[in-house]
C-alpha atoms as a PDB file:
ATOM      1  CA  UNK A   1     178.835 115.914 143.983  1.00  0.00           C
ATOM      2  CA  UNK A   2     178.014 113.024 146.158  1.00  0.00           C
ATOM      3  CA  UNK A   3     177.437 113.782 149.993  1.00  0.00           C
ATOM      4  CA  UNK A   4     179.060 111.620 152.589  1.00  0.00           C
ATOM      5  CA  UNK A   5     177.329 109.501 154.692  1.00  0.00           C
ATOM      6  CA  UNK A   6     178.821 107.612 157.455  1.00  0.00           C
ATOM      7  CA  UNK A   7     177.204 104.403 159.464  1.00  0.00           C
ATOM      8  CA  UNK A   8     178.971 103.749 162.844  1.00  0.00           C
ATOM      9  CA  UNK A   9     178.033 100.402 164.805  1.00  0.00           C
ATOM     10  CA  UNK A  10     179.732  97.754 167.235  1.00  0.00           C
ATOM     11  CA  UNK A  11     178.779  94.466 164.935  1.00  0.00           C
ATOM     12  CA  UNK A  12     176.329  93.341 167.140  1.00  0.00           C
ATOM     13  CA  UNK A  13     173.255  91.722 165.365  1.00  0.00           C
ATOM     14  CA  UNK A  14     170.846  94.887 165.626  1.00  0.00           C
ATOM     15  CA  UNK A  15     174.032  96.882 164.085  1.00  0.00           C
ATOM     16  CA  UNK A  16     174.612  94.620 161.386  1.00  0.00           C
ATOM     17  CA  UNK A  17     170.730  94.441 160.389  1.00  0.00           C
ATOM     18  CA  UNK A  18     170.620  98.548 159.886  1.00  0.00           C
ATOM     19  CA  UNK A  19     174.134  98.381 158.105  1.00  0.00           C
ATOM     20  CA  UNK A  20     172.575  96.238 155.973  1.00  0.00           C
ATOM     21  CA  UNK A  21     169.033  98.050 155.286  1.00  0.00           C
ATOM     22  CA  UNK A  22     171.385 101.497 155.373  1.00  0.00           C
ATOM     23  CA  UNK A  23     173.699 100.184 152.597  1.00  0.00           C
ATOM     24  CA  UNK A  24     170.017  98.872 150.428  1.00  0.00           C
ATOM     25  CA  UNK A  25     168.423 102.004 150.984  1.00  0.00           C
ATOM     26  CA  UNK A  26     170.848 104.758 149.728  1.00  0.00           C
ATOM     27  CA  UNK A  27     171.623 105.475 146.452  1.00  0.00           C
ATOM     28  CA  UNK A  28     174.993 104.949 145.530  1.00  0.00           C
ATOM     29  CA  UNK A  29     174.293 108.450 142.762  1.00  0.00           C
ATOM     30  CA  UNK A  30     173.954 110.607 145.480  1.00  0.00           C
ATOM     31  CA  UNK A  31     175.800 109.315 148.510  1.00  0.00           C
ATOM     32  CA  UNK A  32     179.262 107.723 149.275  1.00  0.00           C
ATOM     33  CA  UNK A  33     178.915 105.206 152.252  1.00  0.00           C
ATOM     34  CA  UNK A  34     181.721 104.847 155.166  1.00  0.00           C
ATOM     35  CA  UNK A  35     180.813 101.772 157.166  1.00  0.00           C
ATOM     36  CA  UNK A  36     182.705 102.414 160.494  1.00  0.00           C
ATOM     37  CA  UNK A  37     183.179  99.548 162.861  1.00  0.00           C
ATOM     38  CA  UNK A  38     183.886 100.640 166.208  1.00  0.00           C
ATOM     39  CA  UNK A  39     184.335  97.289 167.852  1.00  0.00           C
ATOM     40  CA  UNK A  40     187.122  96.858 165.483  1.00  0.00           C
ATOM     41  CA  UNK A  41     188.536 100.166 165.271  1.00  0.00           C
ATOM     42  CA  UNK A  42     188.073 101.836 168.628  1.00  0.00           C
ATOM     43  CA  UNK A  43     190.125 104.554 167.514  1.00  0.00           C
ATOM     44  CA  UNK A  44     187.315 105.977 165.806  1.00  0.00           C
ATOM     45  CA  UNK A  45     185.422 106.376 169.262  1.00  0.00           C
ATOM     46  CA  UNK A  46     186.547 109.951 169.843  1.00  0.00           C
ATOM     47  CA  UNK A  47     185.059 111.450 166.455  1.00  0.00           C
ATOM     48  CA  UNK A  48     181.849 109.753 166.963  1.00  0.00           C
ATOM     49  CA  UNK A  49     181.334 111.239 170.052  1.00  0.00           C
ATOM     50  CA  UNK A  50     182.690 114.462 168.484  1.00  0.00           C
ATOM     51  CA  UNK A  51     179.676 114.307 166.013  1.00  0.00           C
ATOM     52  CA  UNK A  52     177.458 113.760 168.853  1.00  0.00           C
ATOM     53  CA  UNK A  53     176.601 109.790 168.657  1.00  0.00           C
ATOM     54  CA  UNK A  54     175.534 108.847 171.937  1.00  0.00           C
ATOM     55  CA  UNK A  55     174.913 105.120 170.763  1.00  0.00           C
ATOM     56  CA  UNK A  56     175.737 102.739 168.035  1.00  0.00           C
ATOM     57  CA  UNK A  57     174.179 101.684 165.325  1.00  0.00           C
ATOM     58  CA  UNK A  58     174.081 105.693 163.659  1.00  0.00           C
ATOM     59  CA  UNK A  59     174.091 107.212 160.485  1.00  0.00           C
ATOM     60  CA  UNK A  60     175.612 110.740 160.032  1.00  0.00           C
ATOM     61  CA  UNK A  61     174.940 112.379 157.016  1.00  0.00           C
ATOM     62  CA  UNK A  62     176.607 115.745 156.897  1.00  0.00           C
ATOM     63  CA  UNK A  63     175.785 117.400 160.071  1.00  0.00           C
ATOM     64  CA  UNK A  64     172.948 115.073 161.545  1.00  0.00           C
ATOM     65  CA  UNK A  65     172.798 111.935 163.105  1.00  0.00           C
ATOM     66  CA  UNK A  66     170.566 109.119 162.945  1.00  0.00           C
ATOM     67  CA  UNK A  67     170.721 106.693 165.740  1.00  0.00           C
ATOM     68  CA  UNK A  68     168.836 103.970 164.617  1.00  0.00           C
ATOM     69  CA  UNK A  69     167.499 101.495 167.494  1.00  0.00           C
ATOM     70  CA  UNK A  70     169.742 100.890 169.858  1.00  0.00           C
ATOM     71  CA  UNK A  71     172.786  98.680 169.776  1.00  0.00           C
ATOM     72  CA  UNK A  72     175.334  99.858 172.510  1.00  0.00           C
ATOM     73  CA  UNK A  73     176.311 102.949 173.631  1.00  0.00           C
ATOM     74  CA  UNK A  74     179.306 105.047 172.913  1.00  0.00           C
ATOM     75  CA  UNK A  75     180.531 104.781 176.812  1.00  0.00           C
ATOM     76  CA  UNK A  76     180.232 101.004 176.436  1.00  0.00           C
ATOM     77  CA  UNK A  77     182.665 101.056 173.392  1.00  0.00           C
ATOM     78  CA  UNK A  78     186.136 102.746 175.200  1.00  0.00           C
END
């Protein structure tokens, strides 16, 4: 069974980069990728605060998150 790992970001530049090097670096056999784009679909602001992403771009992989750099922060995204 695969685990599911999702990658929130905003589509600036430093968010596309890591989607980019995230999507490259895990293997497909033993994770399924959700690319979330919160600057498209803002709806999706709630449950990554909920998951406790304090700033975009982040990986969550079952219960922990990864913020990776910083692109913009969950505030600046409502």
């Amino acid at each position: 069974m695969k685990t599911v790992a999702r990658f929130y970001h905003a589509g600036c530049p430093v968010c596309v980069s890591a989607e980019q090097n995230v999507a490259e670096s895990l293997d497909p056999n033993r994770f399924d990728l959700e690319i979330i784009h919160i600057g498209e679909d803002r709806s999706r602001v709630g449950e990554a605060e909920s998951l406790g992403i304090s700033s975009v771009p982040a990986l969550v992989i079952g219960n922990d998150v990864y913020h990776i750099n910083f692109g913009a922060s969950i505030a600046d995204l409502k």
